[in-house]
N, C-alpha and C. Protein backbone atom coordinates (compact mmCIF):
# COMPACT_ATOMS: atom_id res chain seq x y z
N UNK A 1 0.85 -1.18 0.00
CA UNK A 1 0.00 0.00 0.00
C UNK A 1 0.89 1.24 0.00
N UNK A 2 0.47 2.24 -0.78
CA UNK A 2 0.98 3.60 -0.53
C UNK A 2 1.38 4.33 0.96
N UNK A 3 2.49 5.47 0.69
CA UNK A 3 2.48 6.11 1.72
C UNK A 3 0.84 6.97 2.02
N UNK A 4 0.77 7.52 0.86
CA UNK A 4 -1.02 8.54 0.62
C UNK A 4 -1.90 7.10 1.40
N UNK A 5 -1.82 5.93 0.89
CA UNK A 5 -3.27 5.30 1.47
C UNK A 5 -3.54 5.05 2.77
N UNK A 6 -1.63 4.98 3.17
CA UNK A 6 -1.80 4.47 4.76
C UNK A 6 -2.11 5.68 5.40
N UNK A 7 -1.81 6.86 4.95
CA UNK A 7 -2.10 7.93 5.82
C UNK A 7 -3.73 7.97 5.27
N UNK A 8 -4.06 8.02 4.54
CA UNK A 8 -5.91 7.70 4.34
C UNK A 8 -6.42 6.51 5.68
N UNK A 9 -6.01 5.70 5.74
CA UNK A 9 -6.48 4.71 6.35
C UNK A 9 -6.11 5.13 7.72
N UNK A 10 -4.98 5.83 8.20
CA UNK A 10 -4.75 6.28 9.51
C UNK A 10 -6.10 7.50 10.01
N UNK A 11 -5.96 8.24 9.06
CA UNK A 11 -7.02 8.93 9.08
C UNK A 11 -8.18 8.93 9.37
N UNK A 12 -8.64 8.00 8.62
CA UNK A 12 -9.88 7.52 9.15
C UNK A 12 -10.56 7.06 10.06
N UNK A 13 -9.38 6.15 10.39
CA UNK A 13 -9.38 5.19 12.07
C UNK A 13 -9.47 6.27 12.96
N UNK A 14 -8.72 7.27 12.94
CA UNK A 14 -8.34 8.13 14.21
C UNK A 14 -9.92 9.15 13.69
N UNK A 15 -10.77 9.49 12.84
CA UNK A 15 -11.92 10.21 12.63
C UNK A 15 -13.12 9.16 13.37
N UNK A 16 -13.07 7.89 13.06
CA UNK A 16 -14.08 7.47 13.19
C UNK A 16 -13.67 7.21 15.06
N UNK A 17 -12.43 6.75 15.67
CA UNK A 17 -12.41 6.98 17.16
C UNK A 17 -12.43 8.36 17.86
N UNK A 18 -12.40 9.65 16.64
CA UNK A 18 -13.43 10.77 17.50
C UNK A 18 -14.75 10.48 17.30
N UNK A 19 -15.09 9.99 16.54
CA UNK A 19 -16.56 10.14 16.54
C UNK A 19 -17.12 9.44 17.84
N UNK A 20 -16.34 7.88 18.17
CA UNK A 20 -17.13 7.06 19.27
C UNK A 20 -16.71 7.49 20.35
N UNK A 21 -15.41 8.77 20.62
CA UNK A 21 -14.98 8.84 21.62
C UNK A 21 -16.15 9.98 22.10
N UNK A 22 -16.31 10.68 21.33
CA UNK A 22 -17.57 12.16 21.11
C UNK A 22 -18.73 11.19 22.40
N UNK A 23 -19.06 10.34 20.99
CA UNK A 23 -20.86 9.87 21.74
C UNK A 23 -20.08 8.79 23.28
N UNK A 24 -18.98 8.64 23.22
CA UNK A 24 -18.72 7.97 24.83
C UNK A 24 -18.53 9.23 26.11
N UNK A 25 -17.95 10.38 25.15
CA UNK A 25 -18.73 11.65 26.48
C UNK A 25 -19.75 11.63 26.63
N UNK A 26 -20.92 11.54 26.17
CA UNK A 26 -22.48 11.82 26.28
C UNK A 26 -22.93 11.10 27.69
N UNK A 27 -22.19 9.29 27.88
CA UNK A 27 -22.61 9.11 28.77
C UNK A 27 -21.59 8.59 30.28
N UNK A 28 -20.22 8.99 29.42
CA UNK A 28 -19.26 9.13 30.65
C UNK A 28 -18.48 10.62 30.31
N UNK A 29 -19.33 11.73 31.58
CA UNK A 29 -18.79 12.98 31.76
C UNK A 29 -18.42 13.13 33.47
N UNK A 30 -17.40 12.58 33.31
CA UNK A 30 -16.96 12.84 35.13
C UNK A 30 -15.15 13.32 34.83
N UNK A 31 -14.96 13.38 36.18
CA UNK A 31 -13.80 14.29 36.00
C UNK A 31 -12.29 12.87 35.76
N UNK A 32 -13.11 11.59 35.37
CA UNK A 32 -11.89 10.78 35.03
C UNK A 32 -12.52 11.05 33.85
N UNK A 33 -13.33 11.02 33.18
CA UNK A 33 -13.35 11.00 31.65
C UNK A 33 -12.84 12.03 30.72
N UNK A 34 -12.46 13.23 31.96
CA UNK A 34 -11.75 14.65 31.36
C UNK A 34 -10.12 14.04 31.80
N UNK A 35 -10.03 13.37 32.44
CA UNK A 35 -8.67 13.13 32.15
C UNK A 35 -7.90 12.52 31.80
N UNK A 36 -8.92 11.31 31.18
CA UNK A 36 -8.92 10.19 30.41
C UNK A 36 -8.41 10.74 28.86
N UNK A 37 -9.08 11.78 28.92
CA UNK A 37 -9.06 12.55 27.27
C UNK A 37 -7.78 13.28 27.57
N UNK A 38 -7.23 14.49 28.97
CA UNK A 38 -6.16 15.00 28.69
C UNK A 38 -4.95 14.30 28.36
N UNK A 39 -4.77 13.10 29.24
CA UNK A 39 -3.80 12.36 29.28
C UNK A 39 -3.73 11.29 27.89
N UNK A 40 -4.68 11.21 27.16
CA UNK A 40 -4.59 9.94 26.34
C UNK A 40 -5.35 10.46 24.77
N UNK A 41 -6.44 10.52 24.76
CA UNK A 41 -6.78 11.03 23.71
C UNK A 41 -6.26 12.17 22.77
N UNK A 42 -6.55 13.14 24.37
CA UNK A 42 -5.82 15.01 23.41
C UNK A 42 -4.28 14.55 22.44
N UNK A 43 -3.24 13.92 22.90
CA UNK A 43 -2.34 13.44 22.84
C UNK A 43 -2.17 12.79 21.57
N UNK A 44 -2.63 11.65 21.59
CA UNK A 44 -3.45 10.45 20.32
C UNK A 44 -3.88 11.37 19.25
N UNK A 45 -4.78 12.38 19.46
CA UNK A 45 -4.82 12.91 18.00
C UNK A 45 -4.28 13.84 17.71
N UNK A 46 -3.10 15.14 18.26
CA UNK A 46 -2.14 15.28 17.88
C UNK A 46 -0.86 14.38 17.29
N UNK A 47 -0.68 13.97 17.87
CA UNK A 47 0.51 12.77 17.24
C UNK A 47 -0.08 11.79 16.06
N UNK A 48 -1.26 11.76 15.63
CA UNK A 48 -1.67 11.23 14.53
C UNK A 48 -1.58 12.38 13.66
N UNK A 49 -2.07 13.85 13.48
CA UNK A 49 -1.61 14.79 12.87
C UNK A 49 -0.35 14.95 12.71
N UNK A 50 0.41 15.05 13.50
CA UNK A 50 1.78 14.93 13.10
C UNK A 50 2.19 14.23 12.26
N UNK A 51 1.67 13.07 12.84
CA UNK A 51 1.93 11.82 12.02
C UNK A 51 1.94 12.28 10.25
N UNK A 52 0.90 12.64 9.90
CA UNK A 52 0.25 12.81 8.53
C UNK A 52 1.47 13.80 7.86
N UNK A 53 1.62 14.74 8.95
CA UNK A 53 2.56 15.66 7.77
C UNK A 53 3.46 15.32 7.59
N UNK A 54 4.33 14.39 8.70
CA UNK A 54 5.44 13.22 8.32
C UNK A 54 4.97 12.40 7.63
N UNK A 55 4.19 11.99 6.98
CA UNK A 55 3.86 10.92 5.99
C UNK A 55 4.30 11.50 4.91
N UNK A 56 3.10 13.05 4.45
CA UNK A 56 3.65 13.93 3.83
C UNK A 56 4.96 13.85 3.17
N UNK A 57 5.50 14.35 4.29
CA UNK A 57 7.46 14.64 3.77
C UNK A 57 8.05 13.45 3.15
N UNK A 58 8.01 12.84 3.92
CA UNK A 58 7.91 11.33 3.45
C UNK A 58 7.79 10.88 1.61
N UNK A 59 6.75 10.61 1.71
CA UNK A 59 6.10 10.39 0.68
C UNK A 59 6.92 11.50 -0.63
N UNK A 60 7.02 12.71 -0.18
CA UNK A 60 7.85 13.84 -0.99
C UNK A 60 9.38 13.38 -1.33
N UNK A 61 10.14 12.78 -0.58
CA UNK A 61 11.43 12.15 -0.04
C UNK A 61 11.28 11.27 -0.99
N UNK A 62 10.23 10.21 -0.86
CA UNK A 62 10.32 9.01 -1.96
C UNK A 62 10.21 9.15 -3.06
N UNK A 63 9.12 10.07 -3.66
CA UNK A 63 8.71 10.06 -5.10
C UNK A 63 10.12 10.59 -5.93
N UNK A 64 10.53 12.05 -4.69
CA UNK A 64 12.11 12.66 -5.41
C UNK A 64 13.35 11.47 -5.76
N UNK A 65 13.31 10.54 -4.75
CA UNK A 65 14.30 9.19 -4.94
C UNK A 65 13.67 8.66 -6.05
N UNK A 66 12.71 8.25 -6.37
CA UNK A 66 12.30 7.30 -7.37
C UNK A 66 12.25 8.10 -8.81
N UNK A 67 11.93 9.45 -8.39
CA UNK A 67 12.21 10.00 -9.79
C UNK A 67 14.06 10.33 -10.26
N UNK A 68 14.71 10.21 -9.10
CA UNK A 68 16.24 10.56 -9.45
C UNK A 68 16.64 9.29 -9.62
N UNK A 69 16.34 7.81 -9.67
CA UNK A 69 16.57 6.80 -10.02
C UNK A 69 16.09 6.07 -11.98
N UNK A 70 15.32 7.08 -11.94
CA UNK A 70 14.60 6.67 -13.29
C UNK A 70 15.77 7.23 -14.18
């Protein structure tokens, strides 16, 4: 698989675990579930953003190698 698909597929995973993490506040809002999110979540989806723009570069890095190999 591509660098582009895996970051598609990372993407997604980490969209669709905001979505269930969203509707799992609805019925756990206590002050571990706020820190459940500072400590672990907030975290988790920064470093998956990151992630992406390092894929990015990445992916930029390779295509330049594969085109200076042709």
């Amino acid at each position: 698989m591509s660098m582009v698909g895996n970051k598609s597929r990372l993407t997604g995973a980490t969209k669709e675990l905001a979505t269930r993490w969203a509707e799992t506040r609805h019925y756990w809002n206590d002050a571990k579930s706020r820190e459940f999110d500072e400590r672990f979540m907030r975290d988790l989806f920064a470093g998956v953003d990151r992630t992406g723009t390092t894929i990015d570069k990445l992916n930029q890095v390779l295509e330049k190698i594969t085109s200076d190999c042709e």
